[in-house]
PDB file of N, CA and C in Angstrom:
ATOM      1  N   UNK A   1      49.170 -42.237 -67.317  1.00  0.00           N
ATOM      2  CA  UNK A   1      48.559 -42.591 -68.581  1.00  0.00           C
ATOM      3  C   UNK A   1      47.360 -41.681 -68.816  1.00  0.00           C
ATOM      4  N   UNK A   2      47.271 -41.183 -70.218  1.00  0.00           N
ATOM      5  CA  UNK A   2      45.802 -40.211 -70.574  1.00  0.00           C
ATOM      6  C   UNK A   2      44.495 -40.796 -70.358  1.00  0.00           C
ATOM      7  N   UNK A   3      43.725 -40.420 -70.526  1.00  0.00           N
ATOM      8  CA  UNK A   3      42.367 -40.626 -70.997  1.00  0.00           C
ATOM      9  C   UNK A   3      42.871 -41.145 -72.380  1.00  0.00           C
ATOM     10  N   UNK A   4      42.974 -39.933 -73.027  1.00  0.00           N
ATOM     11  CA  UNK A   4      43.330 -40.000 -74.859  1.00  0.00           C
ATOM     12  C   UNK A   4      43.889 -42.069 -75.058  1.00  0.00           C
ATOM     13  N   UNK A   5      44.801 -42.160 -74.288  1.00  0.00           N
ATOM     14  CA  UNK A   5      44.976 -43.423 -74.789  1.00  0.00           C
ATOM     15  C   UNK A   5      44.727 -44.317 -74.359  1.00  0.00           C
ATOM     16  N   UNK A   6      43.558 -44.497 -73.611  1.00  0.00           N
ATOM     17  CA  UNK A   6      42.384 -45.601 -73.526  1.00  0.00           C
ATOM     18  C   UNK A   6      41.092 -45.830 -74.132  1.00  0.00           C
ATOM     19  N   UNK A   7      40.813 -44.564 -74.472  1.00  0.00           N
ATOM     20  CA  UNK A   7      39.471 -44.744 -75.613  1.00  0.00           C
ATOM     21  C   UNK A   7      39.574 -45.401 -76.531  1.00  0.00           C
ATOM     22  N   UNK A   8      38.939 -45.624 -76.970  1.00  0.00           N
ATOM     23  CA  UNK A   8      38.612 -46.100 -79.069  1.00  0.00           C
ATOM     24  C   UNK A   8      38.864 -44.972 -79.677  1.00  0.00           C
ATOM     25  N   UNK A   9      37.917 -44.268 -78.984  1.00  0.00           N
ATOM     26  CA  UNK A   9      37.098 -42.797 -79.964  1.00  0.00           C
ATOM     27  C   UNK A   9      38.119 -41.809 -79.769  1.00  0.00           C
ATOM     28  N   UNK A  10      39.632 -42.045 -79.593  1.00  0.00           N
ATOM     29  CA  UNK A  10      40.552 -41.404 -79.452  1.00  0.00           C
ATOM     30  C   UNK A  10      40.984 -40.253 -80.731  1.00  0.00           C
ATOM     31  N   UNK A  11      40.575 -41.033 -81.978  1.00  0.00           N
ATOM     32  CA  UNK A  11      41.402 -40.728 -83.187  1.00  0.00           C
ATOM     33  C   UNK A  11      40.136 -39.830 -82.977  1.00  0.00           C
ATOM     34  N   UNK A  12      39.189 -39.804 -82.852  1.00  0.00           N
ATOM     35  CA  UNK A  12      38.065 -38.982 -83.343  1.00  0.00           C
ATOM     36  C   UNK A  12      37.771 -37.599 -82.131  1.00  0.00           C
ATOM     37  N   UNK A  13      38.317 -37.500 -81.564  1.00  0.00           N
ATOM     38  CA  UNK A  13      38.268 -36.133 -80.526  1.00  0.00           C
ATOM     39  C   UNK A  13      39.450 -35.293 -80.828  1.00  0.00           C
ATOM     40  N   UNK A  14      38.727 -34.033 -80.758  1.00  0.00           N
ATOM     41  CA  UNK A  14      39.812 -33.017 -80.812  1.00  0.00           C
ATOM     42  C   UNK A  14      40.583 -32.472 -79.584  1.00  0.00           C
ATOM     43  N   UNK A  15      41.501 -32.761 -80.029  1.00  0.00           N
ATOM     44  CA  UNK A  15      42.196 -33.047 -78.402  1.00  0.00           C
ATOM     45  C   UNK A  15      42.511 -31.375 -78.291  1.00  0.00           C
ATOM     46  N   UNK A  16      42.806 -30.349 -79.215  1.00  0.00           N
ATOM     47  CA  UNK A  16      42.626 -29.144 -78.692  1.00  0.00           C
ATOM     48  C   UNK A  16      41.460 -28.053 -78.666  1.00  0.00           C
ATOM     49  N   UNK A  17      40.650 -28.954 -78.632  1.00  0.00           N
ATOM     50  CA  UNK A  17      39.097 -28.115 -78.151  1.00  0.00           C
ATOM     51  C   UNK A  17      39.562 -28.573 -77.088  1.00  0.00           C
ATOM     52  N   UNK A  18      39.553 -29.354 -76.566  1.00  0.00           N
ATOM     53  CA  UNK A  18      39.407 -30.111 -75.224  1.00  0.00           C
ATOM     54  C   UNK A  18      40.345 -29.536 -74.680  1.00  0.00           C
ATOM     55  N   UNK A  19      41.586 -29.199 -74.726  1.00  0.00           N
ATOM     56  CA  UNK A  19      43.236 -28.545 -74.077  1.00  0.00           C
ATOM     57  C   UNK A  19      42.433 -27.240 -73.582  1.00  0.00           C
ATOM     58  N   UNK A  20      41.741 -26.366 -74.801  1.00  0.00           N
ATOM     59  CA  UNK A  20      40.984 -24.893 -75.044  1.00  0.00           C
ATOM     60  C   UNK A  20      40.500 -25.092 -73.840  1.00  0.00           C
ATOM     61  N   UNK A  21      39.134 -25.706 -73.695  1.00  0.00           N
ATOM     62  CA  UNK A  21      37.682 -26.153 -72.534  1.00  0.00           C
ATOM     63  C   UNK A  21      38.513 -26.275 -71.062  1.00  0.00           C
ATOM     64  N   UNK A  22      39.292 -27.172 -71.331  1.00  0.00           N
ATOM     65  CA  UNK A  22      40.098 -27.077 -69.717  1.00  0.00           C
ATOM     66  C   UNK A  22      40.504 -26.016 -69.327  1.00  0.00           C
ATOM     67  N   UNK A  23      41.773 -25.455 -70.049  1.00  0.00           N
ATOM     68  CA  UNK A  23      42.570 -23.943 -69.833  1.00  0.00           C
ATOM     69  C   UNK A  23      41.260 -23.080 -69.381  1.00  0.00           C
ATOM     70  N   UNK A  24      40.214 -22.804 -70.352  1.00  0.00           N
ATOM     71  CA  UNK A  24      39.059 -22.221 -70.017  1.00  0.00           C
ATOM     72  C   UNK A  24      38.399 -22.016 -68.348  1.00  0.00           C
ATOM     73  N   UNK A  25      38.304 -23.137 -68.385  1.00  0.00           N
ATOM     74  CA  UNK A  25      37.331 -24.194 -66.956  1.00  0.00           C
ATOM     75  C   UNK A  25      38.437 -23.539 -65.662  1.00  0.00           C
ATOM     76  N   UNK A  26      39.877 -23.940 -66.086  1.00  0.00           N
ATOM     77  CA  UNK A  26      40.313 -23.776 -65.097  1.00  0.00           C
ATOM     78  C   UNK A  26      41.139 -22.255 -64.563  1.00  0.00           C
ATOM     79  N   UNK A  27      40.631 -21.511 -65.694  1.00  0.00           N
ATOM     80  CA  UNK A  27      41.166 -19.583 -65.254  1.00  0.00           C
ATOM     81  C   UNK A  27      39.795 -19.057 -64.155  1.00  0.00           C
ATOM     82  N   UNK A  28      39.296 -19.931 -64.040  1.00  0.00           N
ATOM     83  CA  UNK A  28      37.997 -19.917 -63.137  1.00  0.00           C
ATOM     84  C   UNK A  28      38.325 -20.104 -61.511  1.00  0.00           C
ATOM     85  N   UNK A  29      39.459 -20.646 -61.273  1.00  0.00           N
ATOM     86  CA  UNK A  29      39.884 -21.183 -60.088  1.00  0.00           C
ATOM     87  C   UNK A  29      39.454 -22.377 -59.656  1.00  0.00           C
ATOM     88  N   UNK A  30      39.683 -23.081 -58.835  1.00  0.00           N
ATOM     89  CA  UNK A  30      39.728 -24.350 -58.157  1.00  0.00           C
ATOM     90  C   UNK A  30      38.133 -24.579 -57.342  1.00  0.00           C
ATOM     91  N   UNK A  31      37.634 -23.932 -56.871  1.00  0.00           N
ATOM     92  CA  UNK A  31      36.446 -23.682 -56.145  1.00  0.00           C
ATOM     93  C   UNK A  31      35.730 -23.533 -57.359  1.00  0.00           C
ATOM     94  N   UNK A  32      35.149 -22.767 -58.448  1.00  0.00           N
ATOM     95  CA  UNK A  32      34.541 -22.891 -59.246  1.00  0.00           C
ATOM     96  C   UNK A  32      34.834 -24.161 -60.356  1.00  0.00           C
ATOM     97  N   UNK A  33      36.200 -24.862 -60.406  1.00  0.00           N
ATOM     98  CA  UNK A  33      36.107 -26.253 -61.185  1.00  0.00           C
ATOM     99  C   UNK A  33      35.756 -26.835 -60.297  1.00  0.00           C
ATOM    100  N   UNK A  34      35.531 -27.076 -58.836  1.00  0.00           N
ATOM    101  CA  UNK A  34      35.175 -28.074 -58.096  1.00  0.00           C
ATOM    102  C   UNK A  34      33.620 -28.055 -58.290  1.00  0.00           C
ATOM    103  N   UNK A  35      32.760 -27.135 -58.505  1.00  0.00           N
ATOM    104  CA  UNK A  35      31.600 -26.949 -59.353  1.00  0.00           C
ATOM    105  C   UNK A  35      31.063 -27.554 -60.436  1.00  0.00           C
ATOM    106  N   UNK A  36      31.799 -27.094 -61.282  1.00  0.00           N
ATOM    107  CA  UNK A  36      31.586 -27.909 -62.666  1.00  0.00           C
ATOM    108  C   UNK A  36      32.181 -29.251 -62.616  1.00  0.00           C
ATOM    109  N   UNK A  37      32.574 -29.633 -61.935  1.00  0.00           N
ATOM    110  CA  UNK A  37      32.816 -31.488 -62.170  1.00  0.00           C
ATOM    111  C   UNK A  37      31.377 -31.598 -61.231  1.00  0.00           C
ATOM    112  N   UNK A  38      31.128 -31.220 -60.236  1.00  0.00           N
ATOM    113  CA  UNK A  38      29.756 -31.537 -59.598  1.00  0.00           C
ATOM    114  C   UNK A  38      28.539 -31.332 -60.823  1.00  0.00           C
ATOM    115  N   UNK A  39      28.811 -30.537 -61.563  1.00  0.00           N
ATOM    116  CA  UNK A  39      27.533 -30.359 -62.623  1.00  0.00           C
ATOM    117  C   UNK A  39      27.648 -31.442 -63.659  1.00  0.00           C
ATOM    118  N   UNK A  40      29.208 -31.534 -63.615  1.00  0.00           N
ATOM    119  CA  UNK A  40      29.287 -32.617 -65.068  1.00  0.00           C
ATOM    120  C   UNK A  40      28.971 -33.980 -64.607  1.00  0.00           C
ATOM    121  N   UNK A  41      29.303 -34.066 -63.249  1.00  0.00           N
ATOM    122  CA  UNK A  41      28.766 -35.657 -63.510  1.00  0.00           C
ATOM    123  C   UNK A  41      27.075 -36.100 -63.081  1.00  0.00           C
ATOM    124  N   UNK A  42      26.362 -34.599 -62.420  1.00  0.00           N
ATOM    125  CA  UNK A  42      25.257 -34.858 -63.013  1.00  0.00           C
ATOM    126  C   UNK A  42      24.335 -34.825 -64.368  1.00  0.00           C
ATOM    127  N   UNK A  43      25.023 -34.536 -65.223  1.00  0.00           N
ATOM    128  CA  UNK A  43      25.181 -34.663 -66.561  1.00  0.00           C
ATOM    129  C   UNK A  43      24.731 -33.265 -67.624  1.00  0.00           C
ATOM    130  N   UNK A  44      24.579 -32.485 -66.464  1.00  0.00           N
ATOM    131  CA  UNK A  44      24.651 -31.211 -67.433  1.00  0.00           C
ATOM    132  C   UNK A  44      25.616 -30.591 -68.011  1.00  0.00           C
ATOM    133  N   UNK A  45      25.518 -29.688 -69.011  1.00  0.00           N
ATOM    134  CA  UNK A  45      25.858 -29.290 -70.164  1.00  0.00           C
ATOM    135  C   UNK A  45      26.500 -27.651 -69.644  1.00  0.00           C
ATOM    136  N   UNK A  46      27.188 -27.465 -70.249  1.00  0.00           N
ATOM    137  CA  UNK A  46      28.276 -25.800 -69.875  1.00  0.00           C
ATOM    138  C   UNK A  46      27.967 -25.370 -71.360  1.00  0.00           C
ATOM    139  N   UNK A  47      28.080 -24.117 -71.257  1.00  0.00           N
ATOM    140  CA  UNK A  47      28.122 -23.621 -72.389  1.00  0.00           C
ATOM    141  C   UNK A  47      29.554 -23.303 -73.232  1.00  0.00           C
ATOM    142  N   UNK A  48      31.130 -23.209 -72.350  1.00  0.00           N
ATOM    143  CA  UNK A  48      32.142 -23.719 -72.544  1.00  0.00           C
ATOM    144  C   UNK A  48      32.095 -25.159 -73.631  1.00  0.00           C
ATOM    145  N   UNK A  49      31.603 -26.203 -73.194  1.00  0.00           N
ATOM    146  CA  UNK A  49      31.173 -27.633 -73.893  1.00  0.00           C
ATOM    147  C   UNK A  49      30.554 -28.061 -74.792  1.00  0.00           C
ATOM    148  N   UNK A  50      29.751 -26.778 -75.536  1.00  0.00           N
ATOM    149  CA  UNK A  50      28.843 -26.984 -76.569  1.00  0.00           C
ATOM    150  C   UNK A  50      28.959 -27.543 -77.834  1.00  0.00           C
ATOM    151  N   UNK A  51      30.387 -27.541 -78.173  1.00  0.00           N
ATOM    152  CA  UNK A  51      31.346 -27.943 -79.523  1.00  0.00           C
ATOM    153  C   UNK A  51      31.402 -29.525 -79.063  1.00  0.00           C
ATOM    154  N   UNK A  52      31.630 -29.654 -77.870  1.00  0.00           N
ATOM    155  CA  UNK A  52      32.470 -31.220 -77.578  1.00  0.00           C
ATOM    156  C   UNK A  52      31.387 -32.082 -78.007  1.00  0.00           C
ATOM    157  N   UNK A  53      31.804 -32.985 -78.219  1.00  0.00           N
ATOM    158  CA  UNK A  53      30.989 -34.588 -77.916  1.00  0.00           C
ATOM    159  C   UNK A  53      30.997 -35.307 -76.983  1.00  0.00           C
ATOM    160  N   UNK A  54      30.005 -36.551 -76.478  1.00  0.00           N
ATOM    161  CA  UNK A  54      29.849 -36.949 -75.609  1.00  0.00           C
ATOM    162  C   UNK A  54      31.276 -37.615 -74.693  1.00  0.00           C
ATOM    163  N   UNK A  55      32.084 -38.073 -75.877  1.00  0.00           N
ATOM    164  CA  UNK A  55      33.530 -38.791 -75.416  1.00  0.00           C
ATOM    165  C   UNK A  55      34.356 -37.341 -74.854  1.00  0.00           C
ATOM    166  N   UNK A  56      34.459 -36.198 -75.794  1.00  0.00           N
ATOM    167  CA  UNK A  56      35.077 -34.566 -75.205  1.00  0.00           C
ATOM    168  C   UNK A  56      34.835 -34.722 -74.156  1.00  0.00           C
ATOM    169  N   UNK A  57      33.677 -34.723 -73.309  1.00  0.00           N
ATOM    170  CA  UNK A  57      33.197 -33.864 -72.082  1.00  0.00           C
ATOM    171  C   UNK A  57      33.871 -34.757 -71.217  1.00  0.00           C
ATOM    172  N   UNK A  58      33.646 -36.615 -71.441  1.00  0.00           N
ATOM    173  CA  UNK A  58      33.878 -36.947 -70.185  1.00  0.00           C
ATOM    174  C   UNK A  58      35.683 -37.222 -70.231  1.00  0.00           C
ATOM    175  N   UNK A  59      35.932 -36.976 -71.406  1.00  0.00           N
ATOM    176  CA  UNK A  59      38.336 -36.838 -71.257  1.00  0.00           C
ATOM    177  C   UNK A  59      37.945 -35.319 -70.358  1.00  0.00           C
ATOM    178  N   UNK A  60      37.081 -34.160 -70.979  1.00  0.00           N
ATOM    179  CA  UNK A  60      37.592 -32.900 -69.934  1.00  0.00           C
ATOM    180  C   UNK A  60      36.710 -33.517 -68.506  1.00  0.00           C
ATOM    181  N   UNK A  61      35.814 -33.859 -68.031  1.00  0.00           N
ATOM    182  CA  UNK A  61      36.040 -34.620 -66.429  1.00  0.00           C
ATOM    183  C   UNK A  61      36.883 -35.043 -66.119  1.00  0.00           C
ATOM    184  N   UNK A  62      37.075 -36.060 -66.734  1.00  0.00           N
ATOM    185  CA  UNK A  62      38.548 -36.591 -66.093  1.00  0.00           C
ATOM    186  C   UNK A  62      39.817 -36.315 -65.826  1.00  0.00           C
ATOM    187  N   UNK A  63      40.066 -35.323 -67.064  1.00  0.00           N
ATOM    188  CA  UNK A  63      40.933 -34.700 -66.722  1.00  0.00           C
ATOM    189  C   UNK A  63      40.917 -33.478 -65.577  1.00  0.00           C
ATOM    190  N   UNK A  64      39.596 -32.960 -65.744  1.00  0.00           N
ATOM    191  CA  UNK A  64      39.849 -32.095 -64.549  1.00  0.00           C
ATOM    192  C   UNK A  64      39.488 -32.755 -63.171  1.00  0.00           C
ATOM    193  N   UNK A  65      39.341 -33.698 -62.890  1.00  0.00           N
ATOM    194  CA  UNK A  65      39.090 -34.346 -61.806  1.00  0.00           C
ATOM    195  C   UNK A  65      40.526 -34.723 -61.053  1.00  0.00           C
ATOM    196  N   UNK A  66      41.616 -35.169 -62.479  1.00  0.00           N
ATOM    197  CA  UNK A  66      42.919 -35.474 -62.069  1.00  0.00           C
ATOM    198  C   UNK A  66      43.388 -33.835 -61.542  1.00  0.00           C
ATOM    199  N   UNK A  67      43.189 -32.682 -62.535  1.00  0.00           N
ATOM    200  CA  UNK A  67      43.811 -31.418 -61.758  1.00  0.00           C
ATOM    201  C   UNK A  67      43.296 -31.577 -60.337  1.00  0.00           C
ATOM    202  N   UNK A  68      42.063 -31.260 -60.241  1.00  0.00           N
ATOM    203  CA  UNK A  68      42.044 -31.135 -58.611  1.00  0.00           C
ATOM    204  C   UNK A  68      42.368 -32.483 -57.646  1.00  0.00           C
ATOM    205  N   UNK A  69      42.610 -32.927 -57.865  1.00  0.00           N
ATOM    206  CA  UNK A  69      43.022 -34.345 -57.189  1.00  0.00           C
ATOM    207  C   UNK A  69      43.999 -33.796 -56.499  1.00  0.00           C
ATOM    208  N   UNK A  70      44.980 -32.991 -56.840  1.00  0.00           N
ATOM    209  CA  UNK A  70      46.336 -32.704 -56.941  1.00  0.00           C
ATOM    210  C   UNK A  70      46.633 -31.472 -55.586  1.00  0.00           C
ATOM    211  N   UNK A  71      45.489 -30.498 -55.808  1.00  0.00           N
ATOM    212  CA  UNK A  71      44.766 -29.200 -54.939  1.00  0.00           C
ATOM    213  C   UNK A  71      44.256 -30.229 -53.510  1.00  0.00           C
ATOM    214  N   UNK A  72      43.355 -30.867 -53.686  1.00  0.00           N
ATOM    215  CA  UNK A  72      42.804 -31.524 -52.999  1.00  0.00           C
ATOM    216  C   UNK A  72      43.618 -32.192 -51.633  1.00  0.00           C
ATOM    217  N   UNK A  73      44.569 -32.973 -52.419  1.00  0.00           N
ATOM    218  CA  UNK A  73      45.434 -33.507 -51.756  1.00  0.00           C
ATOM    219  C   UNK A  73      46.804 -32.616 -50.951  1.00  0.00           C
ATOM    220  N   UNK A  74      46.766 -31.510 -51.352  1.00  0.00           N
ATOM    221  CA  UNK A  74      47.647 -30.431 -50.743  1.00  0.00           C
ATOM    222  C   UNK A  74      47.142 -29.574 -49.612  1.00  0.00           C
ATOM    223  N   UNK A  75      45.378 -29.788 -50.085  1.00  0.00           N
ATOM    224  CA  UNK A  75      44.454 -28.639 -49.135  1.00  0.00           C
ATOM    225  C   UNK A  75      44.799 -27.382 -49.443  1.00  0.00           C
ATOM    226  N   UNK A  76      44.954 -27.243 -50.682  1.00  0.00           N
ATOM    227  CA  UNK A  76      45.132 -25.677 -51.505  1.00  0.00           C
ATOM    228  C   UNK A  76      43.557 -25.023 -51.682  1.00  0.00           C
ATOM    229  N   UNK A  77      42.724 -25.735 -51.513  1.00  0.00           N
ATOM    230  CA  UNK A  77      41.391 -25.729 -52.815  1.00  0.00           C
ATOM    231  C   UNK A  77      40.362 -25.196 -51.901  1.00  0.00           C
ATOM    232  N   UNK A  78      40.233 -25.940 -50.953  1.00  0.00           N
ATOM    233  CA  UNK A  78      38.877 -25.981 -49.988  1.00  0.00           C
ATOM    234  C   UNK A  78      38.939 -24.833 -48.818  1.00  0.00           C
TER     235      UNK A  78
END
């Protein structure tokens, strides 16, 4: 199940800024997204993220939290 279809604020995010920001985040490799989820959930700001809104940023955490979940669990990443 998405993010997208548990919010409210669903109808109101652009779900392809957000598709963009990930693809982005993640031509970076796995070691540098394992970074930026460490930055995002101390609540700073990327310059990638500057368009999003507060609901954007945390569907792209989550979602990239689910990509590496995936690395993580294979021991591809670390």
């Amino acid at each position: 199940m998405s993010l997208y279809s548990l919010d409210s604020n669903a109808l109101n995010m652009d779900k392809s800024r957000i598709a963009h920001c990930i693809e982005v985040l993640c031509q970076r490799g796995c070691k540098e997204v394992s970074l930026v989820i460490l930055a995002l959930e101390r609540g700073e700001t990327m310059a990638e993220m500057q368009e999003l809104n507060e609901v954007e940023r945390q569907v792209v955490l989550h979602e990239l939290k689910s990509i590496m979940a995936v690395y993580r669990e294979g021991g591809t990443c670390w």
